[in-house]
PDB file of N, CA and C in Angstrom:
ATOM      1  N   UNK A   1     135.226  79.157 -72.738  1.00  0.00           N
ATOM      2  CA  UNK A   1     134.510  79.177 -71.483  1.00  0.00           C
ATOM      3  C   UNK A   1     135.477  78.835 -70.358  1.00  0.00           C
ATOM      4  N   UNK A   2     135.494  79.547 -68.880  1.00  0.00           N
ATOM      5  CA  UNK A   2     136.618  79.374 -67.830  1.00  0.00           C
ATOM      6  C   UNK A   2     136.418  78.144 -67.275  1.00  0.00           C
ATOM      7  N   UNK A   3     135.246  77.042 -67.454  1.00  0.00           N
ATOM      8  CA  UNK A   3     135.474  75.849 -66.618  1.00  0.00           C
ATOM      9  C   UNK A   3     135.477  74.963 -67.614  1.00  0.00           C
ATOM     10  N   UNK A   4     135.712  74.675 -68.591  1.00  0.00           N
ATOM     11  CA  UNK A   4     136.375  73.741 -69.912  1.00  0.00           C
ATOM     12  C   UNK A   4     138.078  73.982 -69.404  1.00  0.00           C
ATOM     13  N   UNK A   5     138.099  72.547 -69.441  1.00  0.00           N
ATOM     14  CA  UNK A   5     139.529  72.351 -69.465  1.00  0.00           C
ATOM     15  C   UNK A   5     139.934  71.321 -70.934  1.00  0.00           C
ATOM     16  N   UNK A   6     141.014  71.573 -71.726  1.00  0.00           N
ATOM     17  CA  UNK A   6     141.283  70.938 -72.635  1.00  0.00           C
ATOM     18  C   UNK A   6     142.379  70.665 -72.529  1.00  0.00           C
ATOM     19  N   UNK A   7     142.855  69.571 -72.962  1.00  0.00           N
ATOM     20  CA  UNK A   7     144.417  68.618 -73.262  1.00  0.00           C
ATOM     21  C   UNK A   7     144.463  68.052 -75.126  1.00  0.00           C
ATOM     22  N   UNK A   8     145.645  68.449 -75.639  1.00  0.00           N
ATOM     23  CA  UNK A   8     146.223  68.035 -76.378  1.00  0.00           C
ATOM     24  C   UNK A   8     146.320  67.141 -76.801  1.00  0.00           C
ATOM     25  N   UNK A   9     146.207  65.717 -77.435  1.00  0.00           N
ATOM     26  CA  UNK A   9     146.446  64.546 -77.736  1.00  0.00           C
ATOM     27  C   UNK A   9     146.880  64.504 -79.282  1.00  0.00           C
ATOM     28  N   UNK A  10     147.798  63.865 -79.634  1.00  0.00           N
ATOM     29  CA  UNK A  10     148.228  63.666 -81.042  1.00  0.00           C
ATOM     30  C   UNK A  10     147.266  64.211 -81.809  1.00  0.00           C
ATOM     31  N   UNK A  11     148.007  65.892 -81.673  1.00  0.00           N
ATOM     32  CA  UNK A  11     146.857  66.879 -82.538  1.00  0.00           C
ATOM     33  C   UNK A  11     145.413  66.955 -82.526  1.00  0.00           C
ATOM     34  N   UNK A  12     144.427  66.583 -81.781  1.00  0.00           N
ATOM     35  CA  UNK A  12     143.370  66.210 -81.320  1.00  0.00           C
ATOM     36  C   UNK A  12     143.023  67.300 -80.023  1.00  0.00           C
ATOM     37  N   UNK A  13     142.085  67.349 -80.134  1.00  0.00           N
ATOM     38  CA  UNK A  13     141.458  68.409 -78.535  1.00  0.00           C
ATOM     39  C   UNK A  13     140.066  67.601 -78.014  1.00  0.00           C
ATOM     40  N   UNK A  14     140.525  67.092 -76.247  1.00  0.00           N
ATOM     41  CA  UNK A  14     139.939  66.191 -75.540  1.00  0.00           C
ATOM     42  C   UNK A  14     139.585  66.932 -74.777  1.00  0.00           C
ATOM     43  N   UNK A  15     138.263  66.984 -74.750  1.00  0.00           N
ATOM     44  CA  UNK A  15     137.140  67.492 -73.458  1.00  0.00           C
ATOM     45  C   UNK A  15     137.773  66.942 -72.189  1.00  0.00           C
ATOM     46  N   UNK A  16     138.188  67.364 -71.237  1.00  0.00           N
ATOM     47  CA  UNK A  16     138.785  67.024 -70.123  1.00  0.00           C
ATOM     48  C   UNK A  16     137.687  66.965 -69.269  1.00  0.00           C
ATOM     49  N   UNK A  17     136.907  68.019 -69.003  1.00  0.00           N
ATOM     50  CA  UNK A  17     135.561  67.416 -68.399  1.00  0.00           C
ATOM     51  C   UNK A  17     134.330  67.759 -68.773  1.00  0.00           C
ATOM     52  N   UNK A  18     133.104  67.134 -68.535  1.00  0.00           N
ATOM     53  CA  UNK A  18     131.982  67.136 -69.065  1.00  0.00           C
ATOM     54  C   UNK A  18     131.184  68.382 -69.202  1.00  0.00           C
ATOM     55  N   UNK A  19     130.785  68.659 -69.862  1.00  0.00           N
ATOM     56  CA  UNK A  19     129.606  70.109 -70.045  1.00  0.00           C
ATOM     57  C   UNK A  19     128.529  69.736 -69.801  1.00  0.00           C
ATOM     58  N   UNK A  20     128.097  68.239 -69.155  1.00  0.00           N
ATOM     59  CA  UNK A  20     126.882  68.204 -68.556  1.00  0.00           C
ATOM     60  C   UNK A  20     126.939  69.000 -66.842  1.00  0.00           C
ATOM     61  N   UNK A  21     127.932  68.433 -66.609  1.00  0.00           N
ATOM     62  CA  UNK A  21     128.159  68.321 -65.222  1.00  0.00           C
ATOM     63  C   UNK A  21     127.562  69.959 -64.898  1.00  0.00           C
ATOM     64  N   UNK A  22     128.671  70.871 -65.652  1.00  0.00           N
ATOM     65  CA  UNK A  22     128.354  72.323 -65.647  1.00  0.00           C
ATOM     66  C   UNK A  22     127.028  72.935 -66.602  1.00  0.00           C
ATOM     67  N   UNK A  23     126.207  72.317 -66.771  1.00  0.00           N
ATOM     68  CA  UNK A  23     125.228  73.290 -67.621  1.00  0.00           C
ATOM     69  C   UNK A  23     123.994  73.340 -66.512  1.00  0.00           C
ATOM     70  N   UNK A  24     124.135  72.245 -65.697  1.00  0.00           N
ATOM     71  CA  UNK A  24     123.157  71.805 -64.382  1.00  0.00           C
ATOM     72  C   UNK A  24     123.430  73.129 -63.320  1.00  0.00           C
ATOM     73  N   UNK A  25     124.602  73.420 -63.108  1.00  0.00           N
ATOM     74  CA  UNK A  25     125.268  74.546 -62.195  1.00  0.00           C
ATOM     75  C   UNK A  25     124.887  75.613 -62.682  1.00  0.00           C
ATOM     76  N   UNK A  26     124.569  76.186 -64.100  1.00  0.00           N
ATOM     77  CA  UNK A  26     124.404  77.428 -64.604  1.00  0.00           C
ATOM     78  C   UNK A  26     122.876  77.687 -65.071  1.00  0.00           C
ATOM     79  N   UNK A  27     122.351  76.511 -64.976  1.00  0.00           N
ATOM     80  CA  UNK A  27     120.797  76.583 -65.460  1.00  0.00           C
ATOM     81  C   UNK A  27     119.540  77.548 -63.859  1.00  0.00           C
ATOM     82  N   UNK A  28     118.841  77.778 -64.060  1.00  0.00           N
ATOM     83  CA  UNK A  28     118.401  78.001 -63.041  1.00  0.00           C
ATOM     84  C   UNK A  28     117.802  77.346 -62.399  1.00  0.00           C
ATOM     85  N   UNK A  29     117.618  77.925 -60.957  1.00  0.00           N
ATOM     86  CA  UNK A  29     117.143  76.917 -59.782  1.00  0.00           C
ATOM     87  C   UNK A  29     116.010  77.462 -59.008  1.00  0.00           C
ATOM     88  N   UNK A  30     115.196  76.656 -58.689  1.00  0.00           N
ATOM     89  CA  UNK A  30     113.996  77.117 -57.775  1.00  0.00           C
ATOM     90  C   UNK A  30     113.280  76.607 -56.908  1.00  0.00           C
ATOM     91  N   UNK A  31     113.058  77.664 -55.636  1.00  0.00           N
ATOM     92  CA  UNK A  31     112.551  77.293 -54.589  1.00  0.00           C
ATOM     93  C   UNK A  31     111.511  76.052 -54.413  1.00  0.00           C
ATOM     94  N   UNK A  32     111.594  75.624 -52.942  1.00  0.00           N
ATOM     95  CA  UNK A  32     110.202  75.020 -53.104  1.00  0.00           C
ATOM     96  C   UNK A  32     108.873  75.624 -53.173  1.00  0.00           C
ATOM     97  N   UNK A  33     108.854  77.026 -52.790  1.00  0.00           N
ATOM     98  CA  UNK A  33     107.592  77.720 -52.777  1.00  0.00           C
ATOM     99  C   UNK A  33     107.703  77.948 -54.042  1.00  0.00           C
ATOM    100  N   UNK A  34     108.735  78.478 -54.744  1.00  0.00           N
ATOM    101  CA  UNK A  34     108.404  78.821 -56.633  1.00  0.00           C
ATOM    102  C   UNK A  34     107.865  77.909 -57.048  1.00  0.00           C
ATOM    103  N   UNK A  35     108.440  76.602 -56.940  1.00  0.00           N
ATOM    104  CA  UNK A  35     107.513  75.617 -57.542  1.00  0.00           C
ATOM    105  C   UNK A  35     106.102  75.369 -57.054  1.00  0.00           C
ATOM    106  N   UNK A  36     106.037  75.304 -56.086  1.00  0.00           N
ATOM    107  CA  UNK A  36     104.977  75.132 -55.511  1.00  0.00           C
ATOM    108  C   UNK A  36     103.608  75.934 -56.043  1.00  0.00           C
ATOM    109  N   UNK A  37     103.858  77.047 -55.815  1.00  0.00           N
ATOM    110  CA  UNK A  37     103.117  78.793 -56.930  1.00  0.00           C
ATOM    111  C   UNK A  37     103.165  78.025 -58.205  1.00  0.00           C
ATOM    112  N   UNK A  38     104.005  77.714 -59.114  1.00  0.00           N
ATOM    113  CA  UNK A  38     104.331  77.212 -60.216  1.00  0.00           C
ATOM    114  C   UNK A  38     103.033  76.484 -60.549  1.00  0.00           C
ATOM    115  N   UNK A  39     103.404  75.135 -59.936  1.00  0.00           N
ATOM    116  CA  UNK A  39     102.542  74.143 -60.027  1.00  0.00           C
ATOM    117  C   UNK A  39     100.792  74.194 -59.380  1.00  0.00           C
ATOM    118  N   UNK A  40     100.848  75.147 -58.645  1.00  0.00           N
ATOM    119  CA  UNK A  40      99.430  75.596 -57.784  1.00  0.00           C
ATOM    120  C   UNK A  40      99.376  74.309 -56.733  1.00  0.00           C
ATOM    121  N   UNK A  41     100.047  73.874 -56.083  1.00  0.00           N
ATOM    122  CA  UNK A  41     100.112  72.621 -54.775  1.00  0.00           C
ATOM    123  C   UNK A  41     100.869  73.378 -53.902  1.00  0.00           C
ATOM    124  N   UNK A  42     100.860  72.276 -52.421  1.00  0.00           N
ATOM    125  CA  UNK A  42     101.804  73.010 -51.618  1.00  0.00           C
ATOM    126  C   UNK A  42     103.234  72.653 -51.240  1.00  0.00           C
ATOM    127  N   UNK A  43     102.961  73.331 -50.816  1.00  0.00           N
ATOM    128  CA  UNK A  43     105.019  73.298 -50.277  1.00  0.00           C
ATOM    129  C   UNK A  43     105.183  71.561 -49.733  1.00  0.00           C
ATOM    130  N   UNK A  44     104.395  71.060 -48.893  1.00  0.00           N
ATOM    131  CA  UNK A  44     104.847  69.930 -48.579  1.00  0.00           C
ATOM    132  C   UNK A  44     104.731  68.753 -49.583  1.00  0.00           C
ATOM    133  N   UNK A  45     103.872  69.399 -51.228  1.00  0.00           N
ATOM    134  CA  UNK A  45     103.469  68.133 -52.034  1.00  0.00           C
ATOM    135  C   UNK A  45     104.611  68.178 -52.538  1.00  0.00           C
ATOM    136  N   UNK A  46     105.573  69.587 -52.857  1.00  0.00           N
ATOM    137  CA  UNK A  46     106.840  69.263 -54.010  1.00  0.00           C
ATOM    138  C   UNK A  46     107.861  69.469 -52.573  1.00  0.00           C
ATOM    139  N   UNK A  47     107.822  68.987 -51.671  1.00  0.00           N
ATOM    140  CA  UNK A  47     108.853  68.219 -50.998  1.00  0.00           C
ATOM    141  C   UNK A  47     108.865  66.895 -51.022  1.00  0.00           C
ATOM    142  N   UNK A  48     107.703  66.281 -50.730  1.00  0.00           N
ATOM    143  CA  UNK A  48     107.705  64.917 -51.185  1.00  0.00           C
ATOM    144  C   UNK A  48     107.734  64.487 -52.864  1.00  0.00           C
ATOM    145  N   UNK A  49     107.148  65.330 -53.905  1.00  0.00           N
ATOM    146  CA  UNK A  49     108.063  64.707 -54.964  1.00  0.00           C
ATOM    147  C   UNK A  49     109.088  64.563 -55.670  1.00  0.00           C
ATOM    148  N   UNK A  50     109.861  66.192 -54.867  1.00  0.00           N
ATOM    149  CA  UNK A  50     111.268  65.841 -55.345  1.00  0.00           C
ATOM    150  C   UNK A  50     112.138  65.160 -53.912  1.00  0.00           C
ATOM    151  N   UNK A  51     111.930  64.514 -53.505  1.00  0.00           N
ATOM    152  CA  UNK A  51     112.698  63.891 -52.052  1.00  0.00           C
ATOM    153  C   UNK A  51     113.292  62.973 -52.532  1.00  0.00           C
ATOM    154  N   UNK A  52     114.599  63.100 -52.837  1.00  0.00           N
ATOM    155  CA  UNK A  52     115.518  62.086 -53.119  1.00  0.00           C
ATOM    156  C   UNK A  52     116.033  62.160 -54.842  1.00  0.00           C
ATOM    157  N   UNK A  53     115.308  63.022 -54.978  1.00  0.00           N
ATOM    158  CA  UNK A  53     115.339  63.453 -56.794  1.00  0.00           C
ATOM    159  C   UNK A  53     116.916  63.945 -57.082  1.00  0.00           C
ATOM    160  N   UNK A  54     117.416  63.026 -58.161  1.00  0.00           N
ATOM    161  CA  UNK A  54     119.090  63.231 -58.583  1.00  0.00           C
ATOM    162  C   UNK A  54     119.215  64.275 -58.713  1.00  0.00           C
ATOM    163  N   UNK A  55     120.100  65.174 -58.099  1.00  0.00           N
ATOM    164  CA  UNK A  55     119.958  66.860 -59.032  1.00  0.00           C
ATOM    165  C   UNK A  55     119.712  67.634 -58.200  1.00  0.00           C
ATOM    166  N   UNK A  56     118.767  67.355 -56.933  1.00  0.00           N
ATOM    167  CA  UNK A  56     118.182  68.457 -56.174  1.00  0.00           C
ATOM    168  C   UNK A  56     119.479  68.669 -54.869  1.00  0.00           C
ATOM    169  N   UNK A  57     119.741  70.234 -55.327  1.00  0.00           N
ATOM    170  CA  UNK A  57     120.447  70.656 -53.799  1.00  0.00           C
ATOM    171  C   UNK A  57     119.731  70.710 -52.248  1.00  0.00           C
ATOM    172  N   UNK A  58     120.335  70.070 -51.557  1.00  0.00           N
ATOM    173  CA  UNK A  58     119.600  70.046 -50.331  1.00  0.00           C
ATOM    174  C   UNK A  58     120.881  70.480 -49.479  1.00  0.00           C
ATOM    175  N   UNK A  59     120.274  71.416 -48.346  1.00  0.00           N
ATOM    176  CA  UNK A  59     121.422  71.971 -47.330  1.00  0.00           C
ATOM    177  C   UNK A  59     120.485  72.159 -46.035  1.00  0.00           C
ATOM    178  N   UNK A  60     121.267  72.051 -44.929  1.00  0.00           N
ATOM    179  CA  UNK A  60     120.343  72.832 -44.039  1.00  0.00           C
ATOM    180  C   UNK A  60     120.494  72.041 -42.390  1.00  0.00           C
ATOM    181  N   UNK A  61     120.202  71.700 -41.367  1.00  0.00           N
ATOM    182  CA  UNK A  61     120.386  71.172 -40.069  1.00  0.00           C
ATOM    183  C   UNK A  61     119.956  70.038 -39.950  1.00  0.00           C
ATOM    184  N   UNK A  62     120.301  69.190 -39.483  1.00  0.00           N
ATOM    185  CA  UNK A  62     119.294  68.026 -38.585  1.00  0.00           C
ATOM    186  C   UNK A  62     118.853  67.773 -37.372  1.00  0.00           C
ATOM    187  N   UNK A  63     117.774  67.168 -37.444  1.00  0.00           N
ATOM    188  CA  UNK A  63     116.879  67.025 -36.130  1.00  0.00           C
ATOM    189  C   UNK A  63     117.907  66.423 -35.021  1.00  0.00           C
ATOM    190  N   UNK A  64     117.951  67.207 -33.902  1.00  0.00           N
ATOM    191  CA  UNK A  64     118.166  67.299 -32.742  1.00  0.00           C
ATOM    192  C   UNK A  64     117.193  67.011 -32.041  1.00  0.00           C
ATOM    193  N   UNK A  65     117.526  66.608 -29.767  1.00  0.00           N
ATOM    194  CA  UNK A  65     116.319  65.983 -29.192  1.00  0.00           C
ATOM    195  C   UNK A  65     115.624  67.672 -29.182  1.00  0.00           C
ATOM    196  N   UNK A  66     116.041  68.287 -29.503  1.00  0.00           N
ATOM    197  CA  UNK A  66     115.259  69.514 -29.057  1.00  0.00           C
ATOM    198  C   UNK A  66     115.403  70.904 -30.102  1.00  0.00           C
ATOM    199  N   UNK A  67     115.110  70.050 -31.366  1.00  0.00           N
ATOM    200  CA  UNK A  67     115.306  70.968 -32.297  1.00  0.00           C
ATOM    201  C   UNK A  67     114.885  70.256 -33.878  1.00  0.00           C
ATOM    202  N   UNK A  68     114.147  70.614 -34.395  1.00  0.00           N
ATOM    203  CA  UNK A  68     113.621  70.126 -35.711  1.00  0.00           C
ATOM    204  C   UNK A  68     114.545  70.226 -36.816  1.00  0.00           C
ATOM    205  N   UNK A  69     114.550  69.729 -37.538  1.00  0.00           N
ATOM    206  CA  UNK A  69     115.347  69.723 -39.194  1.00  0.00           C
ATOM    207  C   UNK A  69     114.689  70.371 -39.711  1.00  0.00           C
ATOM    208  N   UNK A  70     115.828  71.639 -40.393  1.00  0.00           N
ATOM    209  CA  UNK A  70     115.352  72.348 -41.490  1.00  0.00           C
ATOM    210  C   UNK A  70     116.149  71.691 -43.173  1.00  0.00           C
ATOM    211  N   UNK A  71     115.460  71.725 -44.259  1.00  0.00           N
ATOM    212  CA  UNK A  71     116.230  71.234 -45.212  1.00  0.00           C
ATOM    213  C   UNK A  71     116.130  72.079 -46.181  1.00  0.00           C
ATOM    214  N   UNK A  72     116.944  73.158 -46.762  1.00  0.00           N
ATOM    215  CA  UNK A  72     116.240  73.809 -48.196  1.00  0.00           C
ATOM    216  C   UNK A  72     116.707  73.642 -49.166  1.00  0.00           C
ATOM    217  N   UNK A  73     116.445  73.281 -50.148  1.00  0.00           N
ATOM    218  CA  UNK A  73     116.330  72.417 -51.657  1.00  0.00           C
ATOM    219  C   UNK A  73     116.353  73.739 -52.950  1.00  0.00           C
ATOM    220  N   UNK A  74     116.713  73.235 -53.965  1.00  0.00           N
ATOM    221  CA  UNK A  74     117.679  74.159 -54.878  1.00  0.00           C
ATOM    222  C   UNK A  74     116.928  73.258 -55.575  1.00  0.00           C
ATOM    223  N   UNK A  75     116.146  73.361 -56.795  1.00  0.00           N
ATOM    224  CA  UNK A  75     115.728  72.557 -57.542  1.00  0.00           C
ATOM    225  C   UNK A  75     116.238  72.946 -58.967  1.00  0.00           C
ATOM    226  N   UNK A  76     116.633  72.173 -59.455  1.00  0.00           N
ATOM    227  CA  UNK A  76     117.205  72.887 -60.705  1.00  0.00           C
ATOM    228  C   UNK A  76     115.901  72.299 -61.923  1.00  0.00           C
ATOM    229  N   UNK A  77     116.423  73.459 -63.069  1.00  0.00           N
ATOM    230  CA  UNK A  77     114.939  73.613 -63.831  1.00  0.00           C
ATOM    231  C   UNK A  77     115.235  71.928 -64.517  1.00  0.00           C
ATOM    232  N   UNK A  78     116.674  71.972 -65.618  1.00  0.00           N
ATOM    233  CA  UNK A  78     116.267  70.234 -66.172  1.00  0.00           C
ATOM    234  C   UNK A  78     115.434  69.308 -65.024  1.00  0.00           C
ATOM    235  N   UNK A  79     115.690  68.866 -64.014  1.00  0.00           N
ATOM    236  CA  UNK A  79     115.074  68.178 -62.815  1.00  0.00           C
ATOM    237  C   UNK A  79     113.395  68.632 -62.879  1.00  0.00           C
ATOM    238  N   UNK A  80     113.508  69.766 -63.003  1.00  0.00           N
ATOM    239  CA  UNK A  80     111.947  70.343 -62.651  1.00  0.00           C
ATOM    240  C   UNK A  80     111.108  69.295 -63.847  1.00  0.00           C
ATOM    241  N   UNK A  81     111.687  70.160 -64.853  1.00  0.00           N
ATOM    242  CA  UNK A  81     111.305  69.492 -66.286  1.00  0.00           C
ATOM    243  C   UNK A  81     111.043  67.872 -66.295  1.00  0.00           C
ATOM    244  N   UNK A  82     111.974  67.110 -65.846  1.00  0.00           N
ATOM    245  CA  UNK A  82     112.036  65.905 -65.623  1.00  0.00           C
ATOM    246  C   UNK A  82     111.046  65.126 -64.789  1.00  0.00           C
ATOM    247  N   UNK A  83     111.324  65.460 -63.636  1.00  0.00           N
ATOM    248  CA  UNK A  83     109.808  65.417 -62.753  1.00  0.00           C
ATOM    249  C   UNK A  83     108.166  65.625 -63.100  1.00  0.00           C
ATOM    250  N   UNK A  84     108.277  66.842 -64.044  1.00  0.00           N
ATOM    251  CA  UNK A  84     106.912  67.062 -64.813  1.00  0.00           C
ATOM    252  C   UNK A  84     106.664  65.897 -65.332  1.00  0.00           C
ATOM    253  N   UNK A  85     107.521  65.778 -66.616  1.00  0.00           N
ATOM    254  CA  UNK A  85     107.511  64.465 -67.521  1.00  0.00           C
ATOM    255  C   UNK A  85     107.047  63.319 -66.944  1.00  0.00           C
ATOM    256  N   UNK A  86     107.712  63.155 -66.025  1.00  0.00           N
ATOM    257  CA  UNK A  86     107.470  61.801 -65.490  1.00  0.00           C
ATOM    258  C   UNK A  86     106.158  61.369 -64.950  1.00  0.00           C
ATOM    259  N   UNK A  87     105.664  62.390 -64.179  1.00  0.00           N
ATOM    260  CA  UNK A  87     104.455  62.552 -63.487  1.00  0.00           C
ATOM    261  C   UNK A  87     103.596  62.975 -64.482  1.00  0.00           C
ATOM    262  N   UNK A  88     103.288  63.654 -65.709  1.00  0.00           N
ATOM    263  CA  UNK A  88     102.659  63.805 -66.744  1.00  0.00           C
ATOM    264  C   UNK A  88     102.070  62.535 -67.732  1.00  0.00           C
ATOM    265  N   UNK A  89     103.242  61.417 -67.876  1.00  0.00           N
ATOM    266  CA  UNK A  89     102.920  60.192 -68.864  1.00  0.00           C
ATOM    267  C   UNK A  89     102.727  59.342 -67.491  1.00  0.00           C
ATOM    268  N   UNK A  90     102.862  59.000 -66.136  1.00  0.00           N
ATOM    269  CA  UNK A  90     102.329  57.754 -65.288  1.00  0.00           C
ATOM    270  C   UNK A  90     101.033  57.549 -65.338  1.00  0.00           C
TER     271      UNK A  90
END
């Protein structure tokens, strides 16, 4: 695979970096309206439950005196999954 890097050690082969890090990057990701459709709630309920959620891509402007914040969020599916869970057994 092109983003595995490996090193040598007294005949030994050392994961140089993690395959968690990258399986999060390659998994898929979804909107807040997908989820939203998904789950049958609205757009502003799965902004507030993933708000601050480890994992979630967020990009986008900040509020100015004369201009609102836009934020759009990349939700990746483990996270999705995770969030279910959590909110499923509380």
């Amino acid at each position: 695979m092109p983003w595995k890097s490996d090193v040598f050690e007294a005949g030994q082969k050392k994961l140089v970096q993690s395959e968690g890090l990258h399986s999060i990057a390659l998994e898929a990701h979804y909107s807040v309206q997908q989820v939203a459709a998904m789950w049958h709630v609205s757009e502003k309920t799965v902004r507030r439950l993933f708000e601050g959620e480890a994992g979630v891509l967020k990009w986008g402007s900040g509020e100015t005196s004369r201009k609102r914040s836009y934020q759009n969020l990349r939700i990746p599916q483990s996270v999705l999954i995770r969030v279910h869970h959590r909110r499923a057994t509380a």
